[in-house]
N, C-alpha and C. Protein backbone atom coordinates (compact mmCIF):
# COMPACT_ATOMS: atom_id res chain seq x y z
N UNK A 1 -7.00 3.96 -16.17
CA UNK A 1 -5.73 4.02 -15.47
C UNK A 1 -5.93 3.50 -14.04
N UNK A 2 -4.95 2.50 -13.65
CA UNK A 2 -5.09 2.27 -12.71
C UNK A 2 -4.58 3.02 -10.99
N UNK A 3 -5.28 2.93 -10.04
CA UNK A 3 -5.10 4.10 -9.02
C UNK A 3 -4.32 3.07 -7.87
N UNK A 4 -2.96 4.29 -7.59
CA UNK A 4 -2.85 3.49 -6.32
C UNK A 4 -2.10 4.61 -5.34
N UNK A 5 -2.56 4.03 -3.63
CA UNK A 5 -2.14 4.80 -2.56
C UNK A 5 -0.61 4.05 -1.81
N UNK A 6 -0.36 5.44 -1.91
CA UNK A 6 0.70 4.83 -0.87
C UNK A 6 1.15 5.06 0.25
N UNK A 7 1.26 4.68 1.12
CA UNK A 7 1.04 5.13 2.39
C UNK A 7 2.42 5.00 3.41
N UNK A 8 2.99 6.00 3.47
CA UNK A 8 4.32 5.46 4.20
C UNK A 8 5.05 7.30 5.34
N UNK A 9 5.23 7.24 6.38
CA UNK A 9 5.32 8.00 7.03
C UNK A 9 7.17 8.53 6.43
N UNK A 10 7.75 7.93 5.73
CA UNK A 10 8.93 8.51 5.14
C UNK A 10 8.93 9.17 3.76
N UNK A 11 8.75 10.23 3.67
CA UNK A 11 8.69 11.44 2.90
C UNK A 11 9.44 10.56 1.06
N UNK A 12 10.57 10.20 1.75
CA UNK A 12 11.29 9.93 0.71
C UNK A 12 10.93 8.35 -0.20
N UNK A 13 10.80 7.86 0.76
CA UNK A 13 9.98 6.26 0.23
C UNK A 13 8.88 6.57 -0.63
N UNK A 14 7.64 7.66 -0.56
CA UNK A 14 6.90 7.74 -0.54
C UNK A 14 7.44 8.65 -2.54
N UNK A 15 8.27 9.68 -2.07
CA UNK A 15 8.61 10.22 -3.46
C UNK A 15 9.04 9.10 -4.48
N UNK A 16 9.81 7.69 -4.10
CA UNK A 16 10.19 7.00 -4.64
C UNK A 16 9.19 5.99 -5.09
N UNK A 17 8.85 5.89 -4.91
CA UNK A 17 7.52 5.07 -4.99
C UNK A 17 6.59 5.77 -6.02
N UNK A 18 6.00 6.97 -5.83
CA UNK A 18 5.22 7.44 -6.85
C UNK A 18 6.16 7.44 -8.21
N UNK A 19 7.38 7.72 -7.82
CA UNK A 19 8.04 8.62 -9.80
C UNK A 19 7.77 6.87 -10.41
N UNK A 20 8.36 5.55 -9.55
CA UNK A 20 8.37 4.38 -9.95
C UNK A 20 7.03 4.03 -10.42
N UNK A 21 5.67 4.25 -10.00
CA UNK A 21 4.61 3.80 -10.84
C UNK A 21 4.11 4.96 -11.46
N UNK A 22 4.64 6.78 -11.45
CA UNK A 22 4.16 7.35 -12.31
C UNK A 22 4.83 6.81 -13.95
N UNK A 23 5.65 6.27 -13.88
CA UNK A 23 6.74 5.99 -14.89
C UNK A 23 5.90 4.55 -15.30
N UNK A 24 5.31 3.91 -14.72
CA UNK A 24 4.60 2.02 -14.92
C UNK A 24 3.17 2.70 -15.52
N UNK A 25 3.03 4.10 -15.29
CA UNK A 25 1.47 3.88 -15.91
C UNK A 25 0.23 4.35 -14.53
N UNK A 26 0.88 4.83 -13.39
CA UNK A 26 -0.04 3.88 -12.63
C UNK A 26 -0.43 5.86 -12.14
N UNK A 27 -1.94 6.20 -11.37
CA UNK A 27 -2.09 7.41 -10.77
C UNK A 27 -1.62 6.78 -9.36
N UNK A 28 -1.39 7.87 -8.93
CA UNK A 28 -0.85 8.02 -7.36
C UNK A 28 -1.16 9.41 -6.82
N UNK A 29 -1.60 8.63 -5.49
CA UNK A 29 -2.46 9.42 -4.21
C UNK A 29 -1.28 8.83 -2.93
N UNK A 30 -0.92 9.89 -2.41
CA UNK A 30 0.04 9.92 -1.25
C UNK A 30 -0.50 10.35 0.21
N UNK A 31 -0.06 9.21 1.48
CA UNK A 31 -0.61 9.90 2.39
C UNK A 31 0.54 9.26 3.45
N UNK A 32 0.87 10.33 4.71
CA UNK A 32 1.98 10.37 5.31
C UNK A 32 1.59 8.97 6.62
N UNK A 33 0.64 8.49 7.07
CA UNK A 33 -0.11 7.84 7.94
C UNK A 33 -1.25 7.08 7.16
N UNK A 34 -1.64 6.11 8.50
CA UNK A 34 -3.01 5.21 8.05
C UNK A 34 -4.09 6.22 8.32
N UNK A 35 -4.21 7.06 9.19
CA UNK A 35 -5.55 7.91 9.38
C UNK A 35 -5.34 8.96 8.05
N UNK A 36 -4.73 9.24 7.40
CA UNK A 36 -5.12 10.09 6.71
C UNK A 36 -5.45 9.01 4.94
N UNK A 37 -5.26 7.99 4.71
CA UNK A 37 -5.28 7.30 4.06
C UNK A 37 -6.33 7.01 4.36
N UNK A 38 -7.13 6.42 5.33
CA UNK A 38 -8.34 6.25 5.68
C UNK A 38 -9.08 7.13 5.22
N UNK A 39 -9.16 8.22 5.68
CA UNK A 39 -9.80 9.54 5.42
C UNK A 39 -9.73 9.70 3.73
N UNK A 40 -8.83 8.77 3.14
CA UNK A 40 -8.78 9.34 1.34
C UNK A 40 -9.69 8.44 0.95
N UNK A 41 -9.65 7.53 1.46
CA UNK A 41 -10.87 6.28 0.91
C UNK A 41 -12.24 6.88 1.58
N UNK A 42 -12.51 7.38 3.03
CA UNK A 42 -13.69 7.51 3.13
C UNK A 42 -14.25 8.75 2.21
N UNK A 43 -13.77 9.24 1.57
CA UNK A 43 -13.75 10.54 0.67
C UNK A 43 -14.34 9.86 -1.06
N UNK A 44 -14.68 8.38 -0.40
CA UNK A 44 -15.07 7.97 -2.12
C UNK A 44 -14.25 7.83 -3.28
N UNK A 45 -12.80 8.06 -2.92
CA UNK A 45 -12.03 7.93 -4.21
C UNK A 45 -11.75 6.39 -4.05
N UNK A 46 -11.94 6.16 -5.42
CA UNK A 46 -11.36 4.35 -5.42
C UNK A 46 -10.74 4.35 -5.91
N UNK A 47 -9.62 3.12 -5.28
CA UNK A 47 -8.05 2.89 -5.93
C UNK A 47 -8.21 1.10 -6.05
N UNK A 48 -6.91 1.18 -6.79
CA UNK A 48 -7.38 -0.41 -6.98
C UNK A 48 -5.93 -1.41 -6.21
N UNK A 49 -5.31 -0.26 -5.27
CA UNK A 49 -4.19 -0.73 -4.53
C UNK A 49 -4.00 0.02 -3.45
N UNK A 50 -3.57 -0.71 -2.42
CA UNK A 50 -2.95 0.53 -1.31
C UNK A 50 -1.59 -0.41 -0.71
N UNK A 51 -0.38 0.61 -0.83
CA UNK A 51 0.73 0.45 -0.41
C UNK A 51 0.74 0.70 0.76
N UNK A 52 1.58 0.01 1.96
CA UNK A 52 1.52 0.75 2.91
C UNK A 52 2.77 0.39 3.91
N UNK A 53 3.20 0.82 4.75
CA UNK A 53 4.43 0.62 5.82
C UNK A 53 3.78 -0.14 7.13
N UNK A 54 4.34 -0.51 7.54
CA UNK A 54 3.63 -1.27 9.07
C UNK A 54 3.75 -0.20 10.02
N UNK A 55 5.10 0.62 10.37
CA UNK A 55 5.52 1.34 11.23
C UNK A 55 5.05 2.77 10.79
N UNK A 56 4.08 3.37 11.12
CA UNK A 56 3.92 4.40 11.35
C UNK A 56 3.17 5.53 12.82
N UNK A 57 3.70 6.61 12.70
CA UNK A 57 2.41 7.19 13.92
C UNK A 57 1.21 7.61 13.66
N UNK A 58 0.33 7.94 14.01
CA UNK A 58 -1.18 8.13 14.47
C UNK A 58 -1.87 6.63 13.91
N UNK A 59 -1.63 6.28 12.81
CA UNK A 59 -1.81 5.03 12.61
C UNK A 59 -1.12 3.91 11.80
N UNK A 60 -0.72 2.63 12.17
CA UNK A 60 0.21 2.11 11.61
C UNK A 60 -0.45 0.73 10.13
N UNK A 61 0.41 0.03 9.38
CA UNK A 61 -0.20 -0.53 8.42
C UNK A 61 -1.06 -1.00 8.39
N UNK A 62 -0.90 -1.98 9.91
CA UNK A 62 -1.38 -3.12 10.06
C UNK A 62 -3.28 -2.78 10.22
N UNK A 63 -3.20 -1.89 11.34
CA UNK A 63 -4.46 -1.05 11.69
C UNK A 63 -5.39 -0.56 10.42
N UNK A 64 -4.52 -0.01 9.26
CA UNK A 64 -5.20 0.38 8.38
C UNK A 64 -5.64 -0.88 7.27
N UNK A 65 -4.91 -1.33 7.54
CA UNK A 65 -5.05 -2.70 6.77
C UNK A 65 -6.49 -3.33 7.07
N UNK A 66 -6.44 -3.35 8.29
CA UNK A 66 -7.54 -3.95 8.92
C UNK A 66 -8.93 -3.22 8.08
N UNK A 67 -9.03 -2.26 8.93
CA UNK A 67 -9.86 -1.07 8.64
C UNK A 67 -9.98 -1.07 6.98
N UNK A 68 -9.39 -0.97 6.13
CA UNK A 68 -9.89 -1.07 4.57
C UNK A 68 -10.24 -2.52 4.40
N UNK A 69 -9.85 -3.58 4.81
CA UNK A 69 -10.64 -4.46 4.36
C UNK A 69 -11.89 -4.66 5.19
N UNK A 70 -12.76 -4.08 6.09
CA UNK A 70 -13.68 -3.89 7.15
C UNK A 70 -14.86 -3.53 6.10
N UNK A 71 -13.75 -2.17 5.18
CA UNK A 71 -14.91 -1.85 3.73
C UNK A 71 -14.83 -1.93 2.97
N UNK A 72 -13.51 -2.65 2.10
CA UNK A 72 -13.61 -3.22 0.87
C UNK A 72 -12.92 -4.23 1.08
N UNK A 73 -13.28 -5.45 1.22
CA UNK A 73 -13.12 -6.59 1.12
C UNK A 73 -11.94 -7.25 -0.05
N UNK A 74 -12.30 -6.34 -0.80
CA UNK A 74 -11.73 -6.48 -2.25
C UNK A 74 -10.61 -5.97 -2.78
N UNK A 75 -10.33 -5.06 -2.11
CA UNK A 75 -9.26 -3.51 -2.42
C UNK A 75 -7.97 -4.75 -1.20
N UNK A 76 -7.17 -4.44 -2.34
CA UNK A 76 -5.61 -5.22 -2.07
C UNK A 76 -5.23 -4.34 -1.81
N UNK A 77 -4.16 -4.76 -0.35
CA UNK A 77 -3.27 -4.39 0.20
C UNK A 77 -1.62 -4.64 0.14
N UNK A 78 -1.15 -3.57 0.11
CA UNK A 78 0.85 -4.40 -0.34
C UNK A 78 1.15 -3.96 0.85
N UNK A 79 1.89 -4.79 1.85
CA UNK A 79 2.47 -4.13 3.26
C UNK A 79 4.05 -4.53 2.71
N UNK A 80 4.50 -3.12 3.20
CA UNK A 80 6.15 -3.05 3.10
C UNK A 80 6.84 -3.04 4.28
N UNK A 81 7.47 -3.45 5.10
CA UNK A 81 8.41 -2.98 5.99
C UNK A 81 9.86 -3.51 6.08
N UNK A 82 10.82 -2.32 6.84
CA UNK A 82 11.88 -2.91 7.00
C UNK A 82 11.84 -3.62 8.37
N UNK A 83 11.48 -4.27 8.70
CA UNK A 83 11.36 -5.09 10.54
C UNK A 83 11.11 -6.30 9.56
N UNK A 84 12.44 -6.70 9.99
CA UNK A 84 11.65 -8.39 9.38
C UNK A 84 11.11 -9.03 10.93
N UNK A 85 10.76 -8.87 11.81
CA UNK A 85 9.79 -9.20 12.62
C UNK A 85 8.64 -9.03 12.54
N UNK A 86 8.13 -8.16 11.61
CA UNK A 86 7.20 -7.98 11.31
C UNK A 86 6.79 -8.72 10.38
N UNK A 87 7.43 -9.61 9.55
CA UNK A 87 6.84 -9.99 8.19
C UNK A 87 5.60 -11.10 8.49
N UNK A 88 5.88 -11.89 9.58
CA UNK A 88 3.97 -12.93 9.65
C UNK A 88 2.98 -11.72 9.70
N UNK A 89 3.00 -11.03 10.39
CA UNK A 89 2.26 -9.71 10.35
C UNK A 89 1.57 -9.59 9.17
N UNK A 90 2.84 -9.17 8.42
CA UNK A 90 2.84 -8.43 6.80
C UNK A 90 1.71 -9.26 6.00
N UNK A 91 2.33 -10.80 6.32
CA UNK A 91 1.52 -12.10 5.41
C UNK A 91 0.52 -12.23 5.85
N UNK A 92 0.30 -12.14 7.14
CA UNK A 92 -1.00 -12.29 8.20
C UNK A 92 -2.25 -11.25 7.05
N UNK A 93 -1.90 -9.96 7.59
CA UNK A 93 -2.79 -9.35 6.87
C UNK A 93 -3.23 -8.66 5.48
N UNK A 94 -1.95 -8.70 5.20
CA UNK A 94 -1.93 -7.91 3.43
C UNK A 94 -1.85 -9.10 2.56
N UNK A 95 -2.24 -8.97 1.70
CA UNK A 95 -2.71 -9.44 0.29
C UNK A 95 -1.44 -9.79 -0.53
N UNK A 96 -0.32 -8.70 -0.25
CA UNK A 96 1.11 -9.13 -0.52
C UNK A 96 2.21 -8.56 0.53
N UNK A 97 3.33 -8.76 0.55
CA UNK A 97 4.12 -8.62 1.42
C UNK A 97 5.81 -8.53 0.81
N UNK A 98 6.47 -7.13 1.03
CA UNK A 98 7.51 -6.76 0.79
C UNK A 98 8.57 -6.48 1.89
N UNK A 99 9.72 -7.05 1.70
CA UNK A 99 10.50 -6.33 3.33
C UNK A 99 11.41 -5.39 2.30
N UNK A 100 11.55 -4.66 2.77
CA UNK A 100 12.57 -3.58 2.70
C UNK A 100 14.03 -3.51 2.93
N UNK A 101 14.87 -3.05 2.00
CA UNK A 101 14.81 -3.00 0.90
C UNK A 101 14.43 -4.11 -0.09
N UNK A 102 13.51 -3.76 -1.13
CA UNK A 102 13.51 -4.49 -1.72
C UNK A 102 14.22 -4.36 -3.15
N UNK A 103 14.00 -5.11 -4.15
CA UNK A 103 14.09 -4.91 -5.86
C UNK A 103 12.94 -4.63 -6.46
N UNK A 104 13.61 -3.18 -7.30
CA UNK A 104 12.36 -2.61 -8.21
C UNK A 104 11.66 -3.00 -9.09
N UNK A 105 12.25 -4.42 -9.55
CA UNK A 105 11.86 -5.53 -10.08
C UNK A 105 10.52 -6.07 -9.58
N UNK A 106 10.82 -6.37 -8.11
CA UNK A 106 10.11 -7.20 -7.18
C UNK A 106 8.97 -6.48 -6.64
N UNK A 107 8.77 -4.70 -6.53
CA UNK A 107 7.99 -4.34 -6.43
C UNK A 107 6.51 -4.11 -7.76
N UNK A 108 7.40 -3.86 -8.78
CA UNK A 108 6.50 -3.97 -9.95
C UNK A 108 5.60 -4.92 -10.29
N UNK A 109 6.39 -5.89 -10.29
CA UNK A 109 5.85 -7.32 -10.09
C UNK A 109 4.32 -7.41 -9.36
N UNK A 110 4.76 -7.00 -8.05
CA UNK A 110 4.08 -7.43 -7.06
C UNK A 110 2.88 -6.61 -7.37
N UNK A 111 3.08 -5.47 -7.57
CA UNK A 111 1.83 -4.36 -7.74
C UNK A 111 1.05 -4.94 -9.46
N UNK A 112 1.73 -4.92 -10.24
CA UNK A 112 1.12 -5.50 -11.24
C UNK A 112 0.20 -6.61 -10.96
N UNK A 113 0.45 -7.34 -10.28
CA UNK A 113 0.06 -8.96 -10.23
C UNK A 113 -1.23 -8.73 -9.49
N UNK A 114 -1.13 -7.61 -8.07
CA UNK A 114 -2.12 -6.96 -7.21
C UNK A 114 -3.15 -6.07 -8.05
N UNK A 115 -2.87 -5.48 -8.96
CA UNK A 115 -3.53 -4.11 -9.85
C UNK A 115 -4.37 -5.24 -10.81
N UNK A 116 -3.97 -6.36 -11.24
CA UNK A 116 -4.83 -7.13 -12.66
C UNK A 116 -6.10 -7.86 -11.84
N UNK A 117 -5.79 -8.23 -10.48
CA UNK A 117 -6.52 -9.19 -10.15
C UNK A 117 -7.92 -7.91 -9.99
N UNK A 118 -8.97 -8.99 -10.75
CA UNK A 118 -9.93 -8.51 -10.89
C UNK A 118 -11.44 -8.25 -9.46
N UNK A 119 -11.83 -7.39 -9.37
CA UNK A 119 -12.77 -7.50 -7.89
C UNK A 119 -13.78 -7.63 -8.23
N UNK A 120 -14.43 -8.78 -7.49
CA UNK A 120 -15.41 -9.34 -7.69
C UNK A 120 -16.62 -8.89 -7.25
């Protein structure tokens, strides 16, 4: 089964998001910030995705973004936000890139396509 985090400082995004890939098949690990998401990976659990928001406090996507690919090179990133100012950002550093709102279509997609690719 494939594992994925999601990382988003809105409570409710975050509920929506899990029932949508508990329902695709997928495990889900939830964390309200990038530092505590950090802290789930340095804990040895491997996932084979991490969702995440750009805008958050103590730490934001982009930062964590950074920081997981620092140690897994390999481990794909999906950055979501609603700031479409943010989106070179989004493309800049994540692996894929969603603005908000999106289609549940368009997220499946995207995570599927992220979840098959194989790490080398």
């Amino acid at each position: 089964m494939k594992k994925i985090m999601v990382v988003d400082d809105d409570l409710e995004m975050r509920e929506i998001l899990k029932e949508i890939f508990l329902d695709q098949g997928y495990s889900i690990s939830l964390a309200s910030n990038g530092k505590v998401a950090l802290d789930m990976i340095y804990d040895k659990k491997e996932y084979d995705l991490v969702i995440t928001d750009i805008n958050m406090p103590v730490m934001g996507g982009i930062e964590l973004t950074k920081r997981i690919k620092s140690i897994d090179n390999k481990l794909p990133v999906l950055i979501i936000t609603a700031f479409g100012d943010k989106e070179s950002l989004g493309r800049k550093h994540g692996d894929g890139f969603l603005k908000k709102p999106f289609e549940l279509t368009s997220i499946i997609s995207m995570v599927d396509y992220l979840c098959k690719k194989e790490k080398a």
